[in-house]
Protein backbone atom coordinates (compact mmCIF):
# COMPACT_ATOMS: atom_id res chain seq x y z
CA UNK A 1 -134.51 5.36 -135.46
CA UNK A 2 -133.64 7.56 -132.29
CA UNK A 3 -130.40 8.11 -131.26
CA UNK A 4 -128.91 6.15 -128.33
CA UNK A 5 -125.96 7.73 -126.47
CA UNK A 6 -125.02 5.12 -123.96
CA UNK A 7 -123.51 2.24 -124.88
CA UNK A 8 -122.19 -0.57 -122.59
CA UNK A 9 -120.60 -3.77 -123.22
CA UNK A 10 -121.24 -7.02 -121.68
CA UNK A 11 -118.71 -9.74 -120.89
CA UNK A 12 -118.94 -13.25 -122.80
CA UNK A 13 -120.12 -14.58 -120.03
CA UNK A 14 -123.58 -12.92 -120.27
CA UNK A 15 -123.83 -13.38 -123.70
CA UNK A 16 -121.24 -10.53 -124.92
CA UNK A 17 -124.70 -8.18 -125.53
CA UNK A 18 -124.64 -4.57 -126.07
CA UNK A 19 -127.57 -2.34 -124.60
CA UNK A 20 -128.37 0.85 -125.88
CA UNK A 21 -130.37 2.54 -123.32
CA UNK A 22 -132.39 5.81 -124.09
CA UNK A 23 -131.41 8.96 -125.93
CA UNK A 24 -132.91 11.27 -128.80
CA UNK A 25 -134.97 10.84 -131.55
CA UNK A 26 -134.50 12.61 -134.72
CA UNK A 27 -136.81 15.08 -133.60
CA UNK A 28 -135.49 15.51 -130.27
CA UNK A 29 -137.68 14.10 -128.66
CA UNK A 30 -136.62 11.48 -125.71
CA UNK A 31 -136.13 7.90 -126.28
CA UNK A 32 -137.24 5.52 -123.17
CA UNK A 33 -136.38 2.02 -124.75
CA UNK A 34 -133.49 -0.22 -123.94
CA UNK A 35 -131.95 -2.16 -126.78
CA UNK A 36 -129.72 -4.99 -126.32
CA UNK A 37 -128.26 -6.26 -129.15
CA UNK A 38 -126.30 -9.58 -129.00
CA UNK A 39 -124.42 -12.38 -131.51
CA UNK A 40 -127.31 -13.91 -131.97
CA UNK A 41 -129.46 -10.86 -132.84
CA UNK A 42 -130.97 -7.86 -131.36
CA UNK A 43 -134.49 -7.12 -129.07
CA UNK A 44 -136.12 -4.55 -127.37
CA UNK A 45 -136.34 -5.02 -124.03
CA UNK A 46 -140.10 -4.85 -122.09
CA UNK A 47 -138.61 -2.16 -119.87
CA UNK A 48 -138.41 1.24 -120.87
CA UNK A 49 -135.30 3.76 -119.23
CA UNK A 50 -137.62 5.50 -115.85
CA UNK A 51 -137.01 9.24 -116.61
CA UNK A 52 -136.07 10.21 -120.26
CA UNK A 53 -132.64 11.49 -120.96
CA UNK A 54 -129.41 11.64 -123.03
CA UNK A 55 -125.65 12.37 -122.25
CA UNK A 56 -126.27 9.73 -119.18
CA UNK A 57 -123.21 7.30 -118.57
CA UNK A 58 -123.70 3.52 -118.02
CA UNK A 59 -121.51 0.42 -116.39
CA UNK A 60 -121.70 -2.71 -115.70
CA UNK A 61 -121.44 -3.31 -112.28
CA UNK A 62 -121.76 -7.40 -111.36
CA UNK A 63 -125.16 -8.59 -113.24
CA UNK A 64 -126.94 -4.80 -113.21
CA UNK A 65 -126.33 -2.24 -115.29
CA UNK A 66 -126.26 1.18 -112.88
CA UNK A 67 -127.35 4.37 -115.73
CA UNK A 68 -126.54 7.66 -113.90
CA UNK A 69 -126.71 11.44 -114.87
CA UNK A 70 -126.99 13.30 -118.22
CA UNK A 71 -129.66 15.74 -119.02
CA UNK A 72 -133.25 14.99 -118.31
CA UNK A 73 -135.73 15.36 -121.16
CA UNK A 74 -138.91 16.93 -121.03
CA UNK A 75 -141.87 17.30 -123.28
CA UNK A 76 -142.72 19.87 -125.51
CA UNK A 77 -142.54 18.08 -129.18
CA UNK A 78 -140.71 18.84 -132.03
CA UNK A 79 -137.59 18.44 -129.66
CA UNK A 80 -138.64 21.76 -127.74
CA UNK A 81 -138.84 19.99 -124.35
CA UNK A 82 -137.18 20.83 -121.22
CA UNK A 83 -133.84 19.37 -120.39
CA UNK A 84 -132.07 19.76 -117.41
CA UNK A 85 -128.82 18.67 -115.84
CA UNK A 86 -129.49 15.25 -114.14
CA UNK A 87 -128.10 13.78 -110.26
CA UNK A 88 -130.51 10.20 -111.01
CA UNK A 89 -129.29 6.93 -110.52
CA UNK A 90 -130.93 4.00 -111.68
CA UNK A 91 -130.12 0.34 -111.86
CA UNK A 92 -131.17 -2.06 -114.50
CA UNK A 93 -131.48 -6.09 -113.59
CA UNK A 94 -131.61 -6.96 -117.08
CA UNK A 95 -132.55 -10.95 -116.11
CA UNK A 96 -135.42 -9.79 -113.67
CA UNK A 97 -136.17 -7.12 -116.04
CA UNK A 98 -136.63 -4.22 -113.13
CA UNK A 99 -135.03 -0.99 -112.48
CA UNK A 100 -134.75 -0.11 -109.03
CA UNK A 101 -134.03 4.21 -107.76
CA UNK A 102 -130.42 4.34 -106.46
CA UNK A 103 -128.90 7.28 -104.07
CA UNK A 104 -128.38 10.58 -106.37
CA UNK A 105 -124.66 12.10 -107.59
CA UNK A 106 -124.22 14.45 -105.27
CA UNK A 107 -123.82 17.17 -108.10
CA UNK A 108 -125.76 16.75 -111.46
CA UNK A 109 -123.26 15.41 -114.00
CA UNK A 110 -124.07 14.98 -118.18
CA UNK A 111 -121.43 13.87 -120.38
CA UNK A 112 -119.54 12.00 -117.63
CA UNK A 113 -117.45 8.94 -117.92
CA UNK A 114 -117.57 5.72 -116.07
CA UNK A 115 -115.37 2.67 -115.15
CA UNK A 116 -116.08 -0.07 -112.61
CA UNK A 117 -113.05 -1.37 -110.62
CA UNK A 118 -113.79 -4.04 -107.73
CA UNK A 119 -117.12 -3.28 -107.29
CA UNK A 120 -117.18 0.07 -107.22
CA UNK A 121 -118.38 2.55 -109.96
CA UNK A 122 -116.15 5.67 -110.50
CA UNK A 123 -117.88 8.61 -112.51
CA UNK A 124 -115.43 11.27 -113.87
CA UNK A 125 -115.75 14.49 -115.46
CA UNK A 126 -118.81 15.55 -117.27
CA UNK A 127 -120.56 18.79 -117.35
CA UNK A 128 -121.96 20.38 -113.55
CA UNK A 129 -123.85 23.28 -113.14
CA UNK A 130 -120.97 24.84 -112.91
CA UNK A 131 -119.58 23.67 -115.93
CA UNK A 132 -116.60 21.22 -116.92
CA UNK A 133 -116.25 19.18 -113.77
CA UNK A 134 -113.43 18.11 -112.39
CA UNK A 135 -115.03 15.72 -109.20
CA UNK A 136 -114.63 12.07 -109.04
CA UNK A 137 -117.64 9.92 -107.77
CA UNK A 138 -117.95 6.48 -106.19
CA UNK A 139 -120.95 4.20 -106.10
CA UNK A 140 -120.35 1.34 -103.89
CA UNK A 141 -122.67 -1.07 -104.95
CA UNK A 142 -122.65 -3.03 -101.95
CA UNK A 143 -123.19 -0.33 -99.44
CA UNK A 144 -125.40 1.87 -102.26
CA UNK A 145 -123.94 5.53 -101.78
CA UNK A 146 -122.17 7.52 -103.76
CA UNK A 147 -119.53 9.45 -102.22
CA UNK A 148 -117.46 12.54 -103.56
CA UNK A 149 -113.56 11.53 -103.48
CA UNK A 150 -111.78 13.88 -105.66
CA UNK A 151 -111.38 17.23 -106.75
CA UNK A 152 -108.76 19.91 -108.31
């Protein structure tokens, strides 16, 4: 069974499922699948992550799921693929079973954490080129940007 990274919780309201969205295998090797995994049992879902990779960070954000960052995995077997540090955004309609290319971070972020207040999506930290990061991001899911709005 591969190893799934990202982890978000739903709200009672849409069933109170868990979906556990690519990742590694035991080999290394990248995991495409989404998982969602409910009270009443749990299913692979018919659509597969759109670029592998691990380290992403996930929210909620209305009825989507937006899936941003983390380190993009490449071929190579045996878990000797390319990996590199990710700026992709991608939103999952889990009903209409579609994901749909959103606006890039404006700096590649793995490892980051995210929180959704009033519609908006706020990534924080995580690992940059540069290393530790210390930029906050906001995707506005309305207006579909993300926007650089803190730094130290």
């Amino acid at each position: 069974m591969g190893v799934q990274p990202s982890l978000t919780i739903w709200p009672s309201s849409l069933s109170g499922s868990a979906f556990f969205i690519g990742g590694v295998d035991s080999g290394g090797e990248g995991v495409t699948s989404v998982d969602k995994v409910g009270p009443s049992g749990s299913c692979r879902m018919p659509v597969s992550i759109p670029v592998p990779r691990t380290e992403h960070t996930a929210a909620r954000l209305g009825r989507f799921l937006v899936v941003c960052g983390g380190m993009e995995l490449g071929g190579g077997g045996n878990g000797h693929g390319s990996r590199k540090l990710s700026d992709r955004c991608d939103l999952l309609d889990p009903e209409g079973g579609r994901w749909f290319r959103l606006p890039p971070i404006p700096s590649p972020l793995a490892g980051a954490s995210a929180v959704v207040v009033q519609d908006k999506m706020y990534l924080l930290g995580g690992r940059s080129p540069a290393g530790a990061s210390d930029k906050v991001f906001i995707f506005d899911r309305v207006l579909q940007y993300i926007i650089l709005v803190a730094q130290h």
